[in-house]
PDB file of N, CA and C in Angstrom:
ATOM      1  N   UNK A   1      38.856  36.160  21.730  1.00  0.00           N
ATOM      2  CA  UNK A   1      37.490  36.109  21.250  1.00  0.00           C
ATOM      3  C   UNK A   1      37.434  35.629  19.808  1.00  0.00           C
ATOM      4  N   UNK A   2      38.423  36.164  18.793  1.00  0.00           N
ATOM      5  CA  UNK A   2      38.543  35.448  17.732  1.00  0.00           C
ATOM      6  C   UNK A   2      38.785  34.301  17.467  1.00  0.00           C
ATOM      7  N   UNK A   3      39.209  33.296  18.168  1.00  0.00           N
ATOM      8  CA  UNK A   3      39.363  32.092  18.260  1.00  0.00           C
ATOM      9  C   UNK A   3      38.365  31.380  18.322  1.00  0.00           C
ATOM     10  N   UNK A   4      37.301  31.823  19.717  1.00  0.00           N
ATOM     11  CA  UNK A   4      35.983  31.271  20.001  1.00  0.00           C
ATOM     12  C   UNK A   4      35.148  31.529  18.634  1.00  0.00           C
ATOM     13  N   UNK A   5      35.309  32.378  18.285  1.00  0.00           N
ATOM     14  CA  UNK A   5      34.097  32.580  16.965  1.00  0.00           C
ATOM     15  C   UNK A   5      34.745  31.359  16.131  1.00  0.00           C
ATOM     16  N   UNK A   6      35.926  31.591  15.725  1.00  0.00           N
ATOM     17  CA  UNK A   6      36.025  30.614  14.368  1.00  0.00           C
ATOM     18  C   UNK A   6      36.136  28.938  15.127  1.00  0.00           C
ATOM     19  N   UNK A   7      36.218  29.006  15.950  1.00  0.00           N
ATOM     20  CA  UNK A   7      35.934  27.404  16.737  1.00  0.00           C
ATOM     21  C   UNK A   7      34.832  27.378  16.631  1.00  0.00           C
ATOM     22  N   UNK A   8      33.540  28.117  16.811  1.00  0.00           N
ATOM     23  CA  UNK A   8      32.670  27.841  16.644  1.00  0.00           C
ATOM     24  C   UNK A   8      31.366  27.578  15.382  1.00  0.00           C
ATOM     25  N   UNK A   9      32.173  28.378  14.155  1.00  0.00           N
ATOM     26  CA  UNK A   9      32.088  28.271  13.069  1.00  0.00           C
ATOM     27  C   UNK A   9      31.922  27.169  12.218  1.00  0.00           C
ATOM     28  N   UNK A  10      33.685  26.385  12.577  1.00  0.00           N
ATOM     29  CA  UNK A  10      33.649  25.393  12.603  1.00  0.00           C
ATOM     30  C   UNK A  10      32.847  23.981  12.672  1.00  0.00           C
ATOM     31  N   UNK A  11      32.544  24.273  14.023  1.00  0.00           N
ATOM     32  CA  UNK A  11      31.769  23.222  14.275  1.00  0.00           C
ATOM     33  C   UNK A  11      30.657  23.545  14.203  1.00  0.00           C
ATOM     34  N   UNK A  12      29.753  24.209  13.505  1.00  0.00           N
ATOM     35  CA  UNK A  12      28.640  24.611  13.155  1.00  0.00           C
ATOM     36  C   UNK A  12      28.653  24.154  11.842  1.00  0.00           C
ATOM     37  N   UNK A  13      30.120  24.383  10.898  1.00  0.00           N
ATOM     38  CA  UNK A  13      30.306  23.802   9.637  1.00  0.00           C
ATOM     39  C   UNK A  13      30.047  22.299   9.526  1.00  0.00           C
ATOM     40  N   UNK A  14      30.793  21.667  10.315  1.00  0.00           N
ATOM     41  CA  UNK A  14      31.088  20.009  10.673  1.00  0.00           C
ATOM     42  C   UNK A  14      30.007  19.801  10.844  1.00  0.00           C
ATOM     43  N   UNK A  15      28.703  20.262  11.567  1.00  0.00           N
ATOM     44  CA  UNK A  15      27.484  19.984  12.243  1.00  0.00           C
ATOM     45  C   UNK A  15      26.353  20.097  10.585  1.00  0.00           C
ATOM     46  N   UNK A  16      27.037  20.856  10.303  1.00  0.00           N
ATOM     47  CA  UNK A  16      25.823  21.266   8.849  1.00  0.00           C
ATOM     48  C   UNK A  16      26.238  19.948   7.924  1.00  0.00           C
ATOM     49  N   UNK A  17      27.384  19.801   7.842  1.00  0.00           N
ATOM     50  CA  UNK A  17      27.889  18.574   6.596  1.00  0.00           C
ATOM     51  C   UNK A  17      27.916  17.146   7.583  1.00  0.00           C
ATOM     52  N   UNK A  18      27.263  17.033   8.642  1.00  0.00           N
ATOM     53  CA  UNK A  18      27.212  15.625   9.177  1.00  0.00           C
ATOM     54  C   UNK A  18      25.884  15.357   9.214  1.00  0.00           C
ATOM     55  N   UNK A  19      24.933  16.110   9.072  1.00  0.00           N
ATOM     56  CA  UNK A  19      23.641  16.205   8.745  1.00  0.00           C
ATOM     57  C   UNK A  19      23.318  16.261   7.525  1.00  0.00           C
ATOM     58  N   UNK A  20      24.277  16.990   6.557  1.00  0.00           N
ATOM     59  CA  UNK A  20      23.617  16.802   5.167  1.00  0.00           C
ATOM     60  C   UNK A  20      24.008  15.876   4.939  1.00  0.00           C
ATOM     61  N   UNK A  21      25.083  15.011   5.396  1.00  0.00           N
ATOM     62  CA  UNK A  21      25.185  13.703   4.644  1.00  0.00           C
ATOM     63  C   UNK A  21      24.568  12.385   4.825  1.00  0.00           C
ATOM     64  N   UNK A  22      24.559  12.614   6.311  1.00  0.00           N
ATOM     65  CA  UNK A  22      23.594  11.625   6.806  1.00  0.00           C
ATOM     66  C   UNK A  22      22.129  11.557   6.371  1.00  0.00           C
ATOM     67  N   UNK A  23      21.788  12.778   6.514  1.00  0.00           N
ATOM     68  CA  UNK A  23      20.227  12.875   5.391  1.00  0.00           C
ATOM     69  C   UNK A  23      20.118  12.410   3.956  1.00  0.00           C
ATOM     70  N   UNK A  24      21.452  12.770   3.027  1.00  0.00           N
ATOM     71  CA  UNK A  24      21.270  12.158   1.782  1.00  0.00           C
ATOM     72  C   UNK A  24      21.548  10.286   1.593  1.00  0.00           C
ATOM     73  N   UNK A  25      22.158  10.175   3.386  1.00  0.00           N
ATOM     74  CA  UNK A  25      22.969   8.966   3.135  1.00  0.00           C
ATOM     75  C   UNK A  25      21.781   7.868   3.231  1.00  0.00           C
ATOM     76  N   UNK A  26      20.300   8.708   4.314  1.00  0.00           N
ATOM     77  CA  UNK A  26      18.987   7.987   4.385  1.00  0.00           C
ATOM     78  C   UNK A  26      18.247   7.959   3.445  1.00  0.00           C
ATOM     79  N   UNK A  27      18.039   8.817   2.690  1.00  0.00           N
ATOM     80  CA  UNK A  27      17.136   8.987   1.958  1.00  0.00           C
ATOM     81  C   UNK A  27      17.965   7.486   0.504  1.00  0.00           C
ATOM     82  N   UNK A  28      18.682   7.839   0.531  1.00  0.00           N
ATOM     83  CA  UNK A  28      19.932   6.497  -0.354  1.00  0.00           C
ATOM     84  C   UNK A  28      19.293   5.043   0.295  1.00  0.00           C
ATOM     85  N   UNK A  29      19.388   4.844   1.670  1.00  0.00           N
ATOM     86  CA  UNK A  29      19.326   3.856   1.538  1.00  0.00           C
ATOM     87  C   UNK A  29      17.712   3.190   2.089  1.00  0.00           C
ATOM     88  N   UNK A  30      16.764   4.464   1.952  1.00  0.00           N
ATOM     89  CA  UNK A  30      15.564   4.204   2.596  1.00  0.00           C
ATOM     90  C   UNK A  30      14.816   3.648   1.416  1.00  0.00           C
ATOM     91  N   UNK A  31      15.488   3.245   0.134  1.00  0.00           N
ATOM     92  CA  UNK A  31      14.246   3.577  -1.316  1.00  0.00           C
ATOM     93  C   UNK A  31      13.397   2.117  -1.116  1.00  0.00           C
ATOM     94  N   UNK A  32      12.419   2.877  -1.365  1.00  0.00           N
ATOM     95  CA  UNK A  32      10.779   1.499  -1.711  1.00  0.00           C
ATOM     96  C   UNK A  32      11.637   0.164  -2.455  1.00  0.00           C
ATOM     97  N   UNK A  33      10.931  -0.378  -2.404  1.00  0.00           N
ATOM     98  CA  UNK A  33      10.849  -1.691  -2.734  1.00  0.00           C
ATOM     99  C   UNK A  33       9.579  -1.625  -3.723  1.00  0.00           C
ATOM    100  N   UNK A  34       9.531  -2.299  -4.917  1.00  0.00           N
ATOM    101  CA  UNK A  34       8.068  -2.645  -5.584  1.00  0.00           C
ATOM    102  C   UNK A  34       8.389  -3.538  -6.416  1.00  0.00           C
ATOM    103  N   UNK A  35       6.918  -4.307  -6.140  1.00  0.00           N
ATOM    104  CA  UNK A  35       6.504  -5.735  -6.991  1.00  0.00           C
ATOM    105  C   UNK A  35       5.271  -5.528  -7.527  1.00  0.00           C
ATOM    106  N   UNK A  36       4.986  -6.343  -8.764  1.00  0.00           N
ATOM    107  CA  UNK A  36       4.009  -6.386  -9.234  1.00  0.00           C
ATOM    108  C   UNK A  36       3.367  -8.075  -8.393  1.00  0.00           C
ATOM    109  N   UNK A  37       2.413  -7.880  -7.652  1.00  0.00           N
ATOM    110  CA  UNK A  37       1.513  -8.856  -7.336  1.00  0.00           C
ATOM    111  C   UNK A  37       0.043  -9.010  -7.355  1.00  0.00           C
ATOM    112  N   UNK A  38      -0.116 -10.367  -7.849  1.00  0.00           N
ATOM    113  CA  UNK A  38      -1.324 -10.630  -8.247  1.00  0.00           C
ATOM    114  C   UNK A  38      -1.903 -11.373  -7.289  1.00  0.00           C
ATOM    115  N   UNK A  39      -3.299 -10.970  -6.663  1.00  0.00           N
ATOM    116  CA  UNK A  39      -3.954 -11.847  -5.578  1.00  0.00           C
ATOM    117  C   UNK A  39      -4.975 -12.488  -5.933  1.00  0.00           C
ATOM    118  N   UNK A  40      -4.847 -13.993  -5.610  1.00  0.00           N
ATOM    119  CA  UNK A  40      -6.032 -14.399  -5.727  1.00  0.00           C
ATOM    120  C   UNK A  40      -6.903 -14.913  -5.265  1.00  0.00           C
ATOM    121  N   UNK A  41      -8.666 -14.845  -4.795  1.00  0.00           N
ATOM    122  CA  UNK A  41      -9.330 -15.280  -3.332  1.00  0.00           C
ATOM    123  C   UNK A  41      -9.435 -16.486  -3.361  1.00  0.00           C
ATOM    124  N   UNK A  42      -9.263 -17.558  -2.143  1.00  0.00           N
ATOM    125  CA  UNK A  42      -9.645 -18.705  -1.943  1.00  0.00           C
ATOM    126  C   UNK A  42     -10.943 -19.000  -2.323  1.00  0.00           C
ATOM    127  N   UNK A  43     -11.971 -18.051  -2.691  1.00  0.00           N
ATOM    128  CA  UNK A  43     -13.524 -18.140  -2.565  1.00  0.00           C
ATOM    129  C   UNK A  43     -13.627 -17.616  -4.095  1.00  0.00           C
ATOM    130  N   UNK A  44     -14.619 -18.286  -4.723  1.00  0.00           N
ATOM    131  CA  UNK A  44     -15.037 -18.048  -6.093  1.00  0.00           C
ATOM    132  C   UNK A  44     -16.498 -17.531  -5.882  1.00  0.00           C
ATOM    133  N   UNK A  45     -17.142 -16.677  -6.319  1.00  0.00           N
ATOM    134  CA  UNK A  45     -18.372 -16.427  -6.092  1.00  0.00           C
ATOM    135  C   UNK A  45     -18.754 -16.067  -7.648  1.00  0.00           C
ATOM    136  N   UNK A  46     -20.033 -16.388  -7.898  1.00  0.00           N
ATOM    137  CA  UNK A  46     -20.805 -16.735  -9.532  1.00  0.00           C
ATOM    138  C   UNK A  46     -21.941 -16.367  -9.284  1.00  0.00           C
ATOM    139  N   UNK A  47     -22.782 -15.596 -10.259  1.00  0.00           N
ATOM    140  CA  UNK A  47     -24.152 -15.200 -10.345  1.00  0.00           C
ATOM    141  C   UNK A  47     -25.105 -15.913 -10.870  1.00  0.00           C
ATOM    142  N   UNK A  48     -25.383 -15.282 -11.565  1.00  0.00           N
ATOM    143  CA  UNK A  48     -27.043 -16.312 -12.496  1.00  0.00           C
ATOM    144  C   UNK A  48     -26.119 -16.502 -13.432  1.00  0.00           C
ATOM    145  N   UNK A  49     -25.056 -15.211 -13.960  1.00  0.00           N
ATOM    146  CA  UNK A  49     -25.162 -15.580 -15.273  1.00  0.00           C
ATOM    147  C   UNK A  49     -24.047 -15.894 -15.571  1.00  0.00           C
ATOM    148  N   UNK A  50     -23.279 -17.043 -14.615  1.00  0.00           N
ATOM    149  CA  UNK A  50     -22.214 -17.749 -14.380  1.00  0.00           C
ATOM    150  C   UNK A  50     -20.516 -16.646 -14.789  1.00  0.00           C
ATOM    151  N   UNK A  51     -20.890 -15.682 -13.959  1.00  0.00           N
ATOM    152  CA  UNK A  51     -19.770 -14.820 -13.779  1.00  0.00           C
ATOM    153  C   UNK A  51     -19.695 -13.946 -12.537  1.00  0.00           C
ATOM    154  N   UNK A  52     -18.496 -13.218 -11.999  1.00  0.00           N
ATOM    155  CA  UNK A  52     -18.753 -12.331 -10.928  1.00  0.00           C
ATOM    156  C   UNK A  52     -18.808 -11.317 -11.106  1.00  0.00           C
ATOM    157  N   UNK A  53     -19.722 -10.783 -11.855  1.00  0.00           N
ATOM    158  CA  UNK A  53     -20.682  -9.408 -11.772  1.00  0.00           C
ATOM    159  C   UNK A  53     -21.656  -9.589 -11.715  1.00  0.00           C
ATOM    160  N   UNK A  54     -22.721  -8.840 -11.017  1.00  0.00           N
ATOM    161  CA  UNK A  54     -24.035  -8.710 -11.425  1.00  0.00           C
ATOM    162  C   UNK A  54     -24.136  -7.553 -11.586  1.00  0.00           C
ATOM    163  N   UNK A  55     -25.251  -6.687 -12.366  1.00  0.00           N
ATOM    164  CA  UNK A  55     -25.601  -5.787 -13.128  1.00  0.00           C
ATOM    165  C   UNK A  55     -26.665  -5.549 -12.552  1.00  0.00           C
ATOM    166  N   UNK A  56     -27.229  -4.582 -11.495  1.00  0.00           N
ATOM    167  CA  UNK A  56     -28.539  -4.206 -11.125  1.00  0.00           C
ATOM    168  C   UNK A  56     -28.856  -3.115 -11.956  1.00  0.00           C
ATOM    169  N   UNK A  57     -30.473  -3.805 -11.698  1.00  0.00           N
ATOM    170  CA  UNK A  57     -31.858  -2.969 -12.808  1.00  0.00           C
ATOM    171  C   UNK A  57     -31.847  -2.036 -11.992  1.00  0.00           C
ATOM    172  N   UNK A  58     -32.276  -0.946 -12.504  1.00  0.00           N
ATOM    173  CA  UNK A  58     -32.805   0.773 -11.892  1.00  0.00           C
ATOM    174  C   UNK A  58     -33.795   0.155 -10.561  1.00  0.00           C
ATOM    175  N   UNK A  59     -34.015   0.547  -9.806  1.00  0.00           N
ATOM    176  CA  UNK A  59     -34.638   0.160  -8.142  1.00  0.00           C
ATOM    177  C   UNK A  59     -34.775   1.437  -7.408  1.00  0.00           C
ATOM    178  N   UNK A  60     -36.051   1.348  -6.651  1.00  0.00           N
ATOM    179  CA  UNK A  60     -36.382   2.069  -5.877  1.00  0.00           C
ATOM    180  C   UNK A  60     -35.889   1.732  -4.280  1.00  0.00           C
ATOM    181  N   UNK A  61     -35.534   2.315  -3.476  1.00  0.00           N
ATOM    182  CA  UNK A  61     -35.759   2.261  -1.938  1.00  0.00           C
ATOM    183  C   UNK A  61     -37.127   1.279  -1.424  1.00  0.00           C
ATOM    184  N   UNK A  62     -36.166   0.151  -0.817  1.00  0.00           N
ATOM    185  CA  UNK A  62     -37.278  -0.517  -0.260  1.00  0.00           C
ATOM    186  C   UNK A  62     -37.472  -2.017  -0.985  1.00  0.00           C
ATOM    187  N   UNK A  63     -37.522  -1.586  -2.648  1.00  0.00           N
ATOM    188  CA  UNK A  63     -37.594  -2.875  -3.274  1.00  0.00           C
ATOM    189  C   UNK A  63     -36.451  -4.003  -3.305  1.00  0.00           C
ATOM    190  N   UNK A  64     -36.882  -5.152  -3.400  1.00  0.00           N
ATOM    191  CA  UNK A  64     -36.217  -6.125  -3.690  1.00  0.00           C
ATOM    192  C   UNK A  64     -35.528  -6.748  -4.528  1.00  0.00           C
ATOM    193  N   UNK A  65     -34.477  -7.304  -4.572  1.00  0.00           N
ATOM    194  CA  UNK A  65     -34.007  -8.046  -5.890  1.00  0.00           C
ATOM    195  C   UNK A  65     -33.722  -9.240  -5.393  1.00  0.00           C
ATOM    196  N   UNK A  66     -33.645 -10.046  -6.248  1.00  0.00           N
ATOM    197  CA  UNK A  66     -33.989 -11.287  -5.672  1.00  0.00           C
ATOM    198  C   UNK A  66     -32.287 -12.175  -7.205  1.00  0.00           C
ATOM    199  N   UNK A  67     -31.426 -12.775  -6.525  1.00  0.00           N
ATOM    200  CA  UNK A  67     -30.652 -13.307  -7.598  1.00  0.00           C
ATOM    201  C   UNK A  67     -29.729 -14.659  -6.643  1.00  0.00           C
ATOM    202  N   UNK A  68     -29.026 -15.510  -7.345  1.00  0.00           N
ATOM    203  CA  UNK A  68     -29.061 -16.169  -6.903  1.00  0.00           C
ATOM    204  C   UNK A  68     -26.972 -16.683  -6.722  1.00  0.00           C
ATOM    205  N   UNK A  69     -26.753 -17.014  -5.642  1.00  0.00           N
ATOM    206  CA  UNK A  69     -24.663 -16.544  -5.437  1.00  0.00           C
ATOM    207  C   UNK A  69     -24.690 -18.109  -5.207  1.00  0.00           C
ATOM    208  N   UNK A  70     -23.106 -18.476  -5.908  1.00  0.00           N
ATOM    209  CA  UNK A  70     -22.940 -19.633  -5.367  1.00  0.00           C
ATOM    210  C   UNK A  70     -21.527 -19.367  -4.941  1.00  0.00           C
ATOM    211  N   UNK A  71     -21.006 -19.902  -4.399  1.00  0.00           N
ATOM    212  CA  UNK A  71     -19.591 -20.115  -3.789  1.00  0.00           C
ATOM    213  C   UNK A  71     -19.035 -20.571  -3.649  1.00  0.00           C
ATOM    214  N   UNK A  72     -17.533 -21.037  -4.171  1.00  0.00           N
ATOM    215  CA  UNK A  72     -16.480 -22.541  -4.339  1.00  0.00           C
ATOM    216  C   UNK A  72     -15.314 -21.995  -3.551  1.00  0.00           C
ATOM    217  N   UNK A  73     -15.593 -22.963  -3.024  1.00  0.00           N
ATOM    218  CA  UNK A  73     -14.073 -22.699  -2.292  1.00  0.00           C
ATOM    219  C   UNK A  73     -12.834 -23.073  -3.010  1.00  0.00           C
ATOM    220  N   UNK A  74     -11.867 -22.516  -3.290  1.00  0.00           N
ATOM    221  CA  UNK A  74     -10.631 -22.997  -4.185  1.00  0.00           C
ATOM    222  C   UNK A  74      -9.465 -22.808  -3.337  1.00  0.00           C
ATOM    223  N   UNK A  75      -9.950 -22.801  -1.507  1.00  0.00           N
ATOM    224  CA  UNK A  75      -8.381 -23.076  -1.536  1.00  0.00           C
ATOM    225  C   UNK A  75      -7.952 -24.417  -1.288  1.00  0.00           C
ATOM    226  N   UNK A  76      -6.733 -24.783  -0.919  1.00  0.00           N
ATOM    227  CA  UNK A  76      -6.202 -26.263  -0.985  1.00  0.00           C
ATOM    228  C   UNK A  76      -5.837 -26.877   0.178  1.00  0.00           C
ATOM    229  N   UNK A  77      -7.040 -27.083   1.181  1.00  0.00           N
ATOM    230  CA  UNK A  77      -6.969 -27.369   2.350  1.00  0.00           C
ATOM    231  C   UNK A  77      -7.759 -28.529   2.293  1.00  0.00           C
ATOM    232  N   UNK A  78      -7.715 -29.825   3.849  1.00  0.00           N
ATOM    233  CA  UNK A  78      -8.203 -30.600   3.846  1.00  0.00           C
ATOM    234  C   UNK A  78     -10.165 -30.859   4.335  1.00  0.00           C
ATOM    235  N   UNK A  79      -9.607 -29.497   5.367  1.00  0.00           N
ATOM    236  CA  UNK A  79     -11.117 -29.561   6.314  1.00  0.00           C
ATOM    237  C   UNK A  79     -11.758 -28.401   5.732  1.00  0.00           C
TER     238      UNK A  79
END
């Protein structure tokens, strides 16, 4: 019976350190990746006041605003 226990010990040991290593060995080789990237839209859109913000006035529900969008396309295609 003493045999079975420490055989089994054993491999309860082996079982604990093949898991902790393999866990530290993932976490090692799982690490992020990061870039700094900058996106930029094919579509330019401009207000009245030849920029892309507009600034809305205080407004009620219901009312209107009335302003005026233009839109350039900037990407580099033929059609």
């Amino acid at each position: 019976m003493n045999k079975k226990i420490k055989f089994f010990s054993i491999a309860l040991l082996a079982l604990v350190l093949v898991g902790t290593v393999s866990a530290a060995l993932v976490n090692y080789l799982s690490n992020s990746a990061t870039a700094d990237v900058t996106v930029e839209s094919p579509l330019d859109l401009k207000y009245d006041n030849n920029t892309n913000m507009y600034t809305l006035e205080p407004t009620n529900g219901g009312n209107t605003i009335d302003f005026n969008l233009w839109v350039e396309n900037r990407a580099r295609c033929s059609n």
